[in-house]
ModelCIF file with pLDDT and N, C-alpha, C, O atoms, coordinates in Angstrom:
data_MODEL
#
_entry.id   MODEL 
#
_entity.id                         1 
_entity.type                       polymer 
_entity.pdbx_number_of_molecules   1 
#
_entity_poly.entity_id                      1 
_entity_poly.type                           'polypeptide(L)' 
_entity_poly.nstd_linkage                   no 
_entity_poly.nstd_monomer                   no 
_entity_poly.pdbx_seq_one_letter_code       
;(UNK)(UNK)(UNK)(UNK)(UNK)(UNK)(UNK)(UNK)(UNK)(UNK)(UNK)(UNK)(UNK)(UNK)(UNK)(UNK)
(UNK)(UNK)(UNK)(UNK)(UNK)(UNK)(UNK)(UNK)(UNK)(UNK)(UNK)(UNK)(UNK)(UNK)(UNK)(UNK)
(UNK)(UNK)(UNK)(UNK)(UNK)(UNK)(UNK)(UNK)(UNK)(UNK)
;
_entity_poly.pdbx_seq_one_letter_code_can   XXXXXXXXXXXXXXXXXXXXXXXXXXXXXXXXXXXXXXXXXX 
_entity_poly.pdbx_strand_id                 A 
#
loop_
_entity_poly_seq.entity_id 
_entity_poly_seq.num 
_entity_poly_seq.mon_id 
_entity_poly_seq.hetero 
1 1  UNK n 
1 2  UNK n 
1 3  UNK n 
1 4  UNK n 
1 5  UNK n 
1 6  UNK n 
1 7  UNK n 
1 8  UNK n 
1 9  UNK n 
1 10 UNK n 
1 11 UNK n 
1 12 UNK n 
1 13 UNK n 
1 14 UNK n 
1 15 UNK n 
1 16 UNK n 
1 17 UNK n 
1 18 UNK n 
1 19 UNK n 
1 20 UNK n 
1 21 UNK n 
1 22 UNK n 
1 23 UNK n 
1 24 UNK n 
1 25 UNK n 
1 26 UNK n 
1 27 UNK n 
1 28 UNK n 
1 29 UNK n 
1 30 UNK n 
1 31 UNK n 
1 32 UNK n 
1 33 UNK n 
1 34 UNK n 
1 35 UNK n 
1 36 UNK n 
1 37 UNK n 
1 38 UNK n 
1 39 UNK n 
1 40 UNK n 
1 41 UNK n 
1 42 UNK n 
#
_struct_asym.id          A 
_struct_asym.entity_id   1 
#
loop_
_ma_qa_metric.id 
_ma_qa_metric.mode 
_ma_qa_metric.name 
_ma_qa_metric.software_group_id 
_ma_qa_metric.type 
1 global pLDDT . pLDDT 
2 local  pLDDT . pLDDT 
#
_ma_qa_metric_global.metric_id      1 
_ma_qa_metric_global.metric_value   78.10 
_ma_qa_metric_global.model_id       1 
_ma_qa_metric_global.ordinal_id     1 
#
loop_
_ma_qa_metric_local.label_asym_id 
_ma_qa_metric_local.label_comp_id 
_ma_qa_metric_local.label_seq_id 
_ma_qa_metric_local.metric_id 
_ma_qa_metric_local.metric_value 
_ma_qa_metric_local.model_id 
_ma_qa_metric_local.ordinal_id 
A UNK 1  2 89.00 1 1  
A UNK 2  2 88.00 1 2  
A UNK 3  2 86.00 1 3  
A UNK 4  2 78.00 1 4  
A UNK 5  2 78.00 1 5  
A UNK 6  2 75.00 1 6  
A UNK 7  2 75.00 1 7  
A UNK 8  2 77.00 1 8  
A UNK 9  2 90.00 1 9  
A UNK 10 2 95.00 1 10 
A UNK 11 2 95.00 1 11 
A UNK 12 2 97.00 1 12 
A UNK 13 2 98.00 1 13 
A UNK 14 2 98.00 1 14 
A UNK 15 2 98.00 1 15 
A UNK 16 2 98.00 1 16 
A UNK 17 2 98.00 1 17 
A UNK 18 2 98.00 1 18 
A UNK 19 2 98.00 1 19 
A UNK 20 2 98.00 1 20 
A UNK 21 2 97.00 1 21 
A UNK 22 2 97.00 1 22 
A UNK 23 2 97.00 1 23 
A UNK 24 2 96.00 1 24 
A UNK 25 2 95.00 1 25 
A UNK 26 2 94.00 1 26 
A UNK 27 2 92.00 1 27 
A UNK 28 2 87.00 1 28 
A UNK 29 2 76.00 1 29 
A UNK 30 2 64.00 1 30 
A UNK 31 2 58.00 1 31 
A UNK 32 2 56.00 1 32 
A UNK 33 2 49.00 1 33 
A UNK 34 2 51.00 1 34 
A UNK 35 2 51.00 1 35 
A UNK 36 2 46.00 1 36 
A UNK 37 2 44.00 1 37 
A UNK 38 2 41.00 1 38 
A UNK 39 2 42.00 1 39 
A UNK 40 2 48.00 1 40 
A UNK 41 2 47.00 1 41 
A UNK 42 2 45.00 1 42 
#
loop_
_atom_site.group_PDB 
_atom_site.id 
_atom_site.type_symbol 
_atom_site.label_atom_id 
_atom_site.label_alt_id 
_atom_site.label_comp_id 
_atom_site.label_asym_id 
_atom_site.label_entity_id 
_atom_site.label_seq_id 
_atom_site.pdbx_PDB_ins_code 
_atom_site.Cartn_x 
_atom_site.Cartn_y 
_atom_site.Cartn_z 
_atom_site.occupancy 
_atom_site.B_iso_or_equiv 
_atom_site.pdbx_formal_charge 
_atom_site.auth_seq_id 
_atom_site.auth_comp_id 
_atom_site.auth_asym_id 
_atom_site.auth_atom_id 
_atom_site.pdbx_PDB_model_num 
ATOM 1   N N  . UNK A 1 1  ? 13.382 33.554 69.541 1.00 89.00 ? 1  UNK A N  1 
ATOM 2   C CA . UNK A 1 1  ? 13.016 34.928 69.209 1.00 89.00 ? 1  UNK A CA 1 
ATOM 3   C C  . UNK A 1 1  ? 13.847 35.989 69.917 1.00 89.00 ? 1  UNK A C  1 
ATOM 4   O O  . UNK A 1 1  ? 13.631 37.165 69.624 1.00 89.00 ? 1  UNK A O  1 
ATOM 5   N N  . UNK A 1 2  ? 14.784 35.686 70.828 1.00 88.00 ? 2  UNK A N  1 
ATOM 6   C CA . UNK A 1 2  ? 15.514 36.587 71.687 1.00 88.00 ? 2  UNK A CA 1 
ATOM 7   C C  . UNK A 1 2  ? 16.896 36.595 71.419 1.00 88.00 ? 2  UNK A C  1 
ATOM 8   O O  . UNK A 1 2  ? 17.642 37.293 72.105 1.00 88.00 ? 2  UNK A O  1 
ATOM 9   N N  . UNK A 1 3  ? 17.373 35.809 70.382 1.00 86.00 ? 3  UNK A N  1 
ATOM 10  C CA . UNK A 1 3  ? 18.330 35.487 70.213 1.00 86.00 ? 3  UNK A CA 1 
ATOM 11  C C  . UNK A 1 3  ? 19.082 36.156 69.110 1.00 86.00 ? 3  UNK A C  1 
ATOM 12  O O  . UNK A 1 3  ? 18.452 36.020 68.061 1.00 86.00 ? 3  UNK A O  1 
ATOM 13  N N  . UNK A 1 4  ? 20.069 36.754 68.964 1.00 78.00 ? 4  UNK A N  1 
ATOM 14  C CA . UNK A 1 4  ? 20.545 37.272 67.673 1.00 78.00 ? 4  UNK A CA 1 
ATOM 15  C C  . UNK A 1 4  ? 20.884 36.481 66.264 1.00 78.00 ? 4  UNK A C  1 
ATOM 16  O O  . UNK A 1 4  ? 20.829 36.736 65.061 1.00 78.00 ? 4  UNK A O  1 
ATOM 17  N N  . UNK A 1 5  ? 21.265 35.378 67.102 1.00 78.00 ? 5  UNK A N  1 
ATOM 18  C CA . UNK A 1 5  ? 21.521 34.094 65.903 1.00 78.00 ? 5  UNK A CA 1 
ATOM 19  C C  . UNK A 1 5  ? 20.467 33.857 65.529 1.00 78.00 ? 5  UNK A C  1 
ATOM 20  O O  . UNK A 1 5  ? 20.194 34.248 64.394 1.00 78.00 ? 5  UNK A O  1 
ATOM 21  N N  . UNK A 1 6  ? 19.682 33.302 66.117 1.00 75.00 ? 6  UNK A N  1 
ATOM 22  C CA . UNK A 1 6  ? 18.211 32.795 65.111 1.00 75.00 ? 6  UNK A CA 1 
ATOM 23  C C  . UNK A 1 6  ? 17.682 33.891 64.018 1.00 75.00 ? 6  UNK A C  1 
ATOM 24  O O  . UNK A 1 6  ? 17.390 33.839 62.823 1.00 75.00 ? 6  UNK A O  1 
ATOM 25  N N  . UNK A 1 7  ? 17.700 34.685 64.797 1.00 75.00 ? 7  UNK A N  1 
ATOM 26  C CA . UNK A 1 7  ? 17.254 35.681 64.287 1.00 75.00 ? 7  UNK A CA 1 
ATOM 27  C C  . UNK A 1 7  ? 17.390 36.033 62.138 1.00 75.00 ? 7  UNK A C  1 
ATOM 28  O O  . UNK A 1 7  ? 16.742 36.343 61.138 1.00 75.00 ? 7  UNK A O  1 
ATOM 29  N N  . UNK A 1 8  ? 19.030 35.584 62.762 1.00 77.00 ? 8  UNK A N  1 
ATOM 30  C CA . UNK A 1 8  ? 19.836 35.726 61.350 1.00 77.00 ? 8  UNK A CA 1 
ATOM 31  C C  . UNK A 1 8  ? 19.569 34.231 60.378 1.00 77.00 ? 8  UNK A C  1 
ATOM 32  O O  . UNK A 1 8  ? 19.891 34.252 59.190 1.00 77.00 ? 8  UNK A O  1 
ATOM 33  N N  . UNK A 1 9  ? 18.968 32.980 60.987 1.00 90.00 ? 9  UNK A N  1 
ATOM 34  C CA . UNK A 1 9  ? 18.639 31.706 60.496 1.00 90.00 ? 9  UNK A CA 1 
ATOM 35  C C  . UNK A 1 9  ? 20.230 30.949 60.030 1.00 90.00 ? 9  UNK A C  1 
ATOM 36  O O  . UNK A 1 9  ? 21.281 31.578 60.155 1.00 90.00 ? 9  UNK A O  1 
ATOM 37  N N  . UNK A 1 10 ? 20.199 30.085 59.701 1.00 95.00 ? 10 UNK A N  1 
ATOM 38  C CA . UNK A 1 10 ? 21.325 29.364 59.546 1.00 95.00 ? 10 UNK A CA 1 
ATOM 39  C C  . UNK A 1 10 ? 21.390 29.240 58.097 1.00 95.00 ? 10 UNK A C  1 
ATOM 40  O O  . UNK A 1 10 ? 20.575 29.023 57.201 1.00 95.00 ? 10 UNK A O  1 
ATOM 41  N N  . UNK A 1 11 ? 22.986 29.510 58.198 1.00 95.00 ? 11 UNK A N  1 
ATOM 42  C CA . UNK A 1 11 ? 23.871 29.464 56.592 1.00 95.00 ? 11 UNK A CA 1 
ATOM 43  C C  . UNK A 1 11 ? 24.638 28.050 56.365 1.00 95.00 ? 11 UNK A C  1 
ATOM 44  O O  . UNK A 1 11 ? 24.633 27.608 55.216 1.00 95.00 ? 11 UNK A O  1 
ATOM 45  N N  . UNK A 1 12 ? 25.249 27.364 57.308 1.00 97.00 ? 12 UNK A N  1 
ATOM 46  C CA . UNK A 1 12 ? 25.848 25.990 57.049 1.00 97.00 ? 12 UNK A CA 1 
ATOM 47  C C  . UNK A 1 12 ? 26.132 25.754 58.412 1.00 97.00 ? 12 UNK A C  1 
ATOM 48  O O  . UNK A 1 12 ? 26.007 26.679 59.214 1.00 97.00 ? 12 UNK A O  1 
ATOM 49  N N  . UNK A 1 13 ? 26.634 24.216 58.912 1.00 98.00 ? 13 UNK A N  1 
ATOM 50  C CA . UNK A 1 13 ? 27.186 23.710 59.644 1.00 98.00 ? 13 UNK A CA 1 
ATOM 51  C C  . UNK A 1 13 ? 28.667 23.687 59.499 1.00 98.00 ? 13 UNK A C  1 
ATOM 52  O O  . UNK A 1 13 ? 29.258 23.513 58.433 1.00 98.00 ? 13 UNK A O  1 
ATOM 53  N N  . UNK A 1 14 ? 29.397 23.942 61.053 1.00 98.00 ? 14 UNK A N  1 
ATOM 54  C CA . UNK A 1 14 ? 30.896 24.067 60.914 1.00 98.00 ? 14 UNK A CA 1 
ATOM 55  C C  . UNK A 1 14 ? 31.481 22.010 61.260 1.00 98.00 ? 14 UNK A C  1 
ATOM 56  O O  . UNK A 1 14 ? 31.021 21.109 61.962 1.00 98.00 ? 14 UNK A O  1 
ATOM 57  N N  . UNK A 1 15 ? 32.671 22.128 60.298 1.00 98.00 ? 15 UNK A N  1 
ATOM 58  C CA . UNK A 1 15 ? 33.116 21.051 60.457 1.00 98.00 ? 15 UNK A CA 1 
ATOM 59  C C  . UNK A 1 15 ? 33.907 20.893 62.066 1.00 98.00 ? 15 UNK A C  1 
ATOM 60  O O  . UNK A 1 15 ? 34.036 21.559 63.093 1.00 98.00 ? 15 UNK A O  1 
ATOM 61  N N  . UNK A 1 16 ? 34.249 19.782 61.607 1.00 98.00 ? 16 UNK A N  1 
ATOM 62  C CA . UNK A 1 16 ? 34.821 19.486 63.148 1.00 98.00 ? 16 UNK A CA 1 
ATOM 63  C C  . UNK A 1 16 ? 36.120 20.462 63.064 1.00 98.00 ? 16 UNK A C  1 
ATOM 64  O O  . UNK A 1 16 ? 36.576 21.307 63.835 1.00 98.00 ? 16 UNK A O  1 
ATOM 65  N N  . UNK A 1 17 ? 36.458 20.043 61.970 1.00 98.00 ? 17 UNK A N  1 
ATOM 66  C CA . UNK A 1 17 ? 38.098 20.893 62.027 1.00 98.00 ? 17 UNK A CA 1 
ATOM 67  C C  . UNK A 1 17 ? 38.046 22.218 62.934 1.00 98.00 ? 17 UNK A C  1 
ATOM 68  O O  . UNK A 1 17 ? 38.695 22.354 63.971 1.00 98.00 ? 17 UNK A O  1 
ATOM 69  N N  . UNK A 1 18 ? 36.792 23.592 62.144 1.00 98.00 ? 18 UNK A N  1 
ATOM 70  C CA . UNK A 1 18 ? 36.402 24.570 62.536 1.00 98.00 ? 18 UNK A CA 1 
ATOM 71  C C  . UNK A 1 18 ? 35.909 24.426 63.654 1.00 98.00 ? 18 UNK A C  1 
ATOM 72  O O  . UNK A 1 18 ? 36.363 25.354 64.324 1.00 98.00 ? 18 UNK A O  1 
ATOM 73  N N  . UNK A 1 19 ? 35.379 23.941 64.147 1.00 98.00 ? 19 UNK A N  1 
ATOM 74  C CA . UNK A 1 19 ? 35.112 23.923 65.780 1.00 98.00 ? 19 UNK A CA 1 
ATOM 75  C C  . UNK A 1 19 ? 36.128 23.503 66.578 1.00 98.00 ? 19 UNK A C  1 
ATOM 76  O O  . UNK A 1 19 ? 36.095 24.188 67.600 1.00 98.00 ? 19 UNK A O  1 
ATOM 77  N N  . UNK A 1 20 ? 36.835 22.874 66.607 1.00 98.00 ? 20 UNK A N  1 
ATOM 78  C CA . UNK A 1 20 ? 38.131 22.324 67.202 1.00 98.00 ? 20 UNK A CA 1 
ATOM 79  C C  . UNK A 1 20 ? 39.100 23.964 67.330 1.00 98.00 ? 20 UNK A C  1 
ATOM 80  O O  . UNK A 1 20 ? 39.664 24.397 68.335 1.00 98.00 ? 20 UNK A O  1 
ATOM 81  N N  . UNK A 1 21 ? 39.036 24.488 66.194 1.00 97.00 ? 21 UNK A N  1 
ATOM 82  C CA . UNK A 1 21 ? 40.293 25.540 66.005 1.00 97.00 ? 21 UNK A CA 1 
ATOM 83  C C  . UNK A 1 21 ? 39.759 26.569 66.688 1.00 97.00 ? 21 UNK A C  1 
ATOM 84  O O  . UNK A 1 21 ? 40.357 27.631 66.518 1.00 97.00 ? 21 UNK A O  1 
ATOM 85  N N  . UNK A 1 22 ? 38.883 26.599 67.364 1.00 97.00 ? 22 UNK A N  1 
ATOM 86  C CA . UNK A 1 22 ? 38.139 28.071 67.743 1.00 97.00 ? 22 UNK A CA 1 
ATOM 87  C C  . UNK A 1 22 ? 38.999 27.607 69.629 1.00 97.00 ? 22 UNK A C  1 
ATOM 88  O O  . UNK A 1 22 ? 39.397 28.445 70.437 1.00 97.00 ? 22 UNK A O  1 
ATOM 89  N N  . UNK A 1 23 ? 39.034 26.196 69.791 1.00 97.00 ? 23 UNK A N  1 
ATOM 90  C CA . UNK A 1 23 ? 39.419 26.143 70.801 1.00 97.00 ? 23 UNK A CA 1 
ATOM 91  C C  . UNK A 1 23 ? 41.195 26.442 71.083 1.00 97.00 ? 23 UNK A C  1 
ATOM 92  O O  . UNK A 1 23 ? 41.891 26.868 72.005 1.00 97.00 ? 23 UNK A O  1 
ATOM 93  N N  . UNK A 1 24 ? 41.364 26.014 69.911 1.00 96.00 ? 24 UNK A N  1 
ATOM 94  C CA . UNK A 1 24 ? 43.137 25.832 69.701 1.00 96.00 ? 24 UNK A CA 1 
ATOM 95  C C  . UNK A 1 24 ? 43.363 27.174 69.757 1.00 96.00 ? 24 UNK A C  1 
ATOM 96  O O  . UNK A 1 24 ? 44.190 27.533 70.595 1.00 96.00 ? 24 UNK A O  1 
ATOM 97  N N  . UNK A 1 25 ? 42.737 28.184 68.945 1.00 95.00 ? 25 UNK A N  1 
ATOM 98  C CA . UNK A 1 25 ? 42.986 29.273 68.650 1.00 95.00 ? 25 UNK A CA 1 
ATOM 99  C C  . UNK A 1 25 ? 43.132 30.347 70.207 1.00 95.00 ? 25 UNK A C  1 
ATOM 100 O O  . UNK A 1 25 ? 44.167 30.958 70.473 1.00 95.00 ? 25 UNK A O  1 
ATOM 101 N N  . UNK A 1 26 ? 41.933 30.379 71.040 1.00 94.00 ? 26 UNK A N  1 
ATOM 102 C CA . UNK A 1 26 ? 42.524 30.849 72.183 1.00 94.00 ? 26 UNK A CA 1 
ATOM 103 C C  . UNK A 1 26 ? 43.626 30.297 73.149 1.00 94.00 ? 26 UNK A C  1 
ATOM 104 O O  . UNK A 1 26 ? 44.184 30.873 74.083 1.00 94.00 ? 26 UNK A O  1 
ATOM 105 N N  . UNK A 1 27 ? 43.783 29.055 72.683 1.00 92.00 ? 27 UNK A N  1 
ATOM 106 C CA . UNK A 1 27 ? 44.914 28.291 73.463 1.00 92.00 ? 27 UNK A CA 1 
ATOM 107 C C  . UNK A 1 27 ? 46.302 28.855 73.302 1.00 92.00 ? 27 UNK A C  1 
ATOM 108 O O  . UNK A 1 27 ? 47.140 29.242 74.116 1.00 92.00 ? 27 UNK A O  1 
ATOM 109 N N  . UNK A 1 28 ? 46.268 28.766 71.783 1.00 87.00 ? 28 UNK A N  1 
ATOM 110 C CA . UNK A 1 28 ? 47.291 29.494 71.369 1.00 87.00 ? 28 UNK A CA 1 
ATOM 111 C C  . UNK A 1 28 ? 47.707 31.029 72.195 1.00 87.00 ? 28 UNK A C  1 
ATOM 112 O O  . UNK A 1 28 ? 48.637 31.352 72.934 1.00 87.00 ? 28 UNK A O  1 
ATOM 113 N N  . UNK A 1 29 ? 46.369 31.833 71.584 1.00 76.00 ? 29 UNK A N  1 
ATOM 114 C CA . UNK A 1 29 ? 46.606 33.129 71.931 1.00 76.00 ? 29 UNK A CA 1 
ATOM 115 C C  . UNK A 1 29 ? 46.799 33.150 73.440 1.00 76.00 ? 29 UNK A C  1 
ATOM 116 O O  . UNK A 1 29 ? 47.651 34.021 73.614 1.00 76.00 ? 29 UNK A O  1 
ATOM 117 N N  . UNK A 1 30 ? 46.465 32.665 74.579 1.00 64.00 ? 30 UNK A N  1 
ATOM 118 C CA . UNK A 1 30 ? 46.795 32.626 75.912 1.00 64.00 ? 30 UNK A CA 1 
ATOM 119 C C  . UNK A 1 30 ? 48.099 32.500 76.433 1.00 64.00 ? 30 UNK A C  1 
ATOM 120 O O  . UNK A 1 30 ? 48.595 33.049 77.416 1.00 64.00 ? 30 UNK A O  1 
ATOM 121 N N  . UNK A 1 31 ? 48.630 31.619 75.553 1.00 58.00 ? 31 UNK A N  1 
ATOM 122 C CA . UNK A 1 31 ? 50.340 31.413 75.261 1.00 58.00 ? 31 UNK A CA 1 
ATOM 123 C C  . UNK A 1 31 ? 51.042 32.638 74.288 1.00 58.00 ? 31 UNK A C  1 
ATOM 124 O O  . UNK A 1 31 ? 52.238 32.704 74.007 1.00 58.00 ? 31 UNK A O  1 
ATOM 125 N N  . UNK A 1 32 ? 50.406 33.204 74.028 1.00 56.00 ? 32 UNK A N  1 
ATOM 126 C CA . UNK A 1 32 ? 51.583 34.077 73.381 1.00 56.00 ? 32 UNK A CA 1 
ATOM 127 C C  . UNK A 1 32 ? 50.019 35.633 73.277 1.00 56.00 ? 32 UNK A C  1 
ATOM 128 O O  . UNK A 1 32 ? 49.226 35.891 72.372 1.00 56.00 ? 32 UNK A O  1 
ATOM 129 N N  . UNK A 1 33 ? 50.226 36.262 74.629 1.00 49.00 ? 33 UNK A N  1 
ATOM 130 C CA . UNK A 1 33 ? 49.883 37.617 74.565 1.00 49.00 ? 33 UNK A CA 1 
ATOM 131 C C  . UNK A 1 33 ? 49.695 38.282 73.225 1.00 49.00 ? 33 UNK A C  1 
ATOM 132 O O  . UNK A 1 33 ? 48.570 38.468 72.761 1.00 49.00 ? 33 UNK A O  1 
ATOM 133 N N  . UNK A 1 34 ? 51.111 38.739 72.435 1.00 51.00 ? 34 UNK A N  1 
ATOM 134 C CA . UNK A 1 34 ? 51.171 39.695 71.884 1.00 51.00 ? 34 UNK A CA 1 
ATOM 135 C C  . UNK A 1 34 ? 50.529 39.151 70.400 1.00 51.00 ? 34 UNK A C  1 
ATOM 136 O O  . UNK A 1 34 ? 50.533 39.927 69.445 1.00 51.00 ? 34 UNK A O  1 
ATOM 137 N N  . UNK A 1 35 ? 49.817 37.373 70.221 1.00 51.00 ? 35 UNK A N  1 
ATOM 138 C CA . UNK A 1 35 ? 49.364 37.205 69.006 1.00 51.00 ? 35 UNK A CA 1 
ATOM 139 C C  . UNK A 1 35 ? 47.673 37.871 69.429 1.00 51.00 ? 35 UNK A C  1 
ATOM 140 O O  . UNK A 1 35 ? 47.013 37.806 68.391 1.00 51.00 ? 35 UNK A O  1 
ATOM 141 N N  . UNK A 1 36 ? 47.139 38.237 70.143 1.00 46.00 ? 36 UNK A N  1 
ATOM 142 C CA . UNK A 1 36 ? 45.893 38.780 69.983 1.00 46.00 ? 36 UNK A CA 1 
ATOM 143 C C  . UNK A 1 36 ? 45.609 40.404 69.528 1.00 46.00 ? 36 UNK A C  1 
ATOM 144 O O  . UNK A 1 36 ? 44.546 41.011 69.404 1.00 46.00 ? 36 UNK A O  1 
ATOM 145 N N  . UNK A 1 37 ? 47.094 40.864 69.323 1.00 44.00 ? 37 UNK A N  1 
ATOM 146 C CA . UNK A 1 37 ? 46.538 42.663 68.983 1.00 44.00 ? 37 UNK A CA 1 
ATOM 147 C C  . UNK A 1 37 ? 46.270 43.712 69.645 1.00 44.00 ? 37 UNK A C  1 
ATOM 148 O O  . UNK A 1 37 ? 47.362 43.981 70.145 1.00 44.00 ? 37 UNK A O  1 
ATOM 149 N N  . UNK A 1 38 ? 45.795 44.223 69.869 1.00 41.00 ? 38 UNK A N  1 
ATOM 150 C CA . UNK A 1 38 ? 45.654 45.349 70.875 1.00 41.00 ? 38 UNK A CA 1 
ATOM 151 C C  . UNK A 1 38 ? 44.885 44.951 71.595 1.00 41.00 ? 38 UNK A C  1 
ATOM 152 O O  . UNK A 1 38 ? 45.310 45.483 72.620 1.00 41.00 ? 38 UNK A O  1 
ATOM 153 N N  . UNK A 1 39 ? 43.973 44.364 71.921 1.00 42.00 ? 39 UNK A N  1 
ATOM 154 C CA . UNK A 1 39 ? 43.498 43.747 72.393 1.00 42.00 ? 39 UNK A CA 1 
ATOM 155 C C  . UNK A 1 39 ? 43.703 42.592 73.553 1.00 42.00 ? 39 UNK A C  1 
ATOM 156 O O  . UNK A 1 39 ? 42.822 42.105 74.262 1.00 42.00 ? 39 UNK A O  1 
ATOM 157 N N  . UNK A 1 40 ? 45.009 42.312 73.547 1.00 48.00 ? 40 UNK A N  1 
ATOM 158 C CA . UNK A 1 40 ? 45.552 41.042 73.875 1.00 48.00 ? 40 UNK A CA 1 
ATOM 159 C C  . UNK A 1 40 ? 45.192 40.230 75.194 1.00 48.00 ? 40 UNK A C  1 
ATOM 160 O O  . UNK A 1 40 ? 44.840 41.191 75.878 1.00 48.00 ? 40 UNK A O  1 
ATOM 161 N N  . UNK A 1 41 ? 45.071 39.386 75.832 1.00 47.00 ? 41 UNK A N  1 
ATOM 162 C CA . UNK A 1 41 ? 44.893 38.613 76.458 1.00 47.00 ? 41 UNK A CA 1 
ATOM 163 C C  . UNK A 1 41 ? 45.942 39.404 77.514 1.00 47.00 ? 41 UNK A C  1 
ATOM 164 O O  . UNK A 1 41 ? 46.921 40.035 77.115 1.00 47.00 ? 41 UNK A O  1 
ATOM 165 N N  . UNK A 1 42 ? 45.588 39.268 78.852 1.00 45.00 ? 42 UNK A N  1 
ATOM 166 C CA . UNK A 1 42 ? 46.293 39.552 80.056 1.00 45.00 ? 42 UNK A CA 1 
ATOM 167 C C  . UNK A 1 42 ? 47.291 38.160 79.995 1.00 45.00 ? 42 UNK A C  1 
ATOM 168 O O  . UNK A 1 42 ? 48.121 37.956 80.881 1.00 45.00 ? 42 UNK A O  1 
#
């Protein structure tokens, strides 16, 4: 009940692929600053 996710209930389960890439994806961006945007990673 405190949670924003529940809140919203569940739409699907992520595959492995998609969970894997969420990790790759900051890996990436940690290695190369200027791929995160204005925003970018120190």
């Amino acid at each position: 009940t405190f949670c924003a996710t529940g809140l919203a209930g569940l739409a699907r389960n992520l595959t492995a692929g998609e969970i894997a890439a969420q990790v790759l994806y900051f890996a990436r961006w940690m290695g190369d600053p200027e791929a995160g945007g204005t925003n970018s990673l120190p």
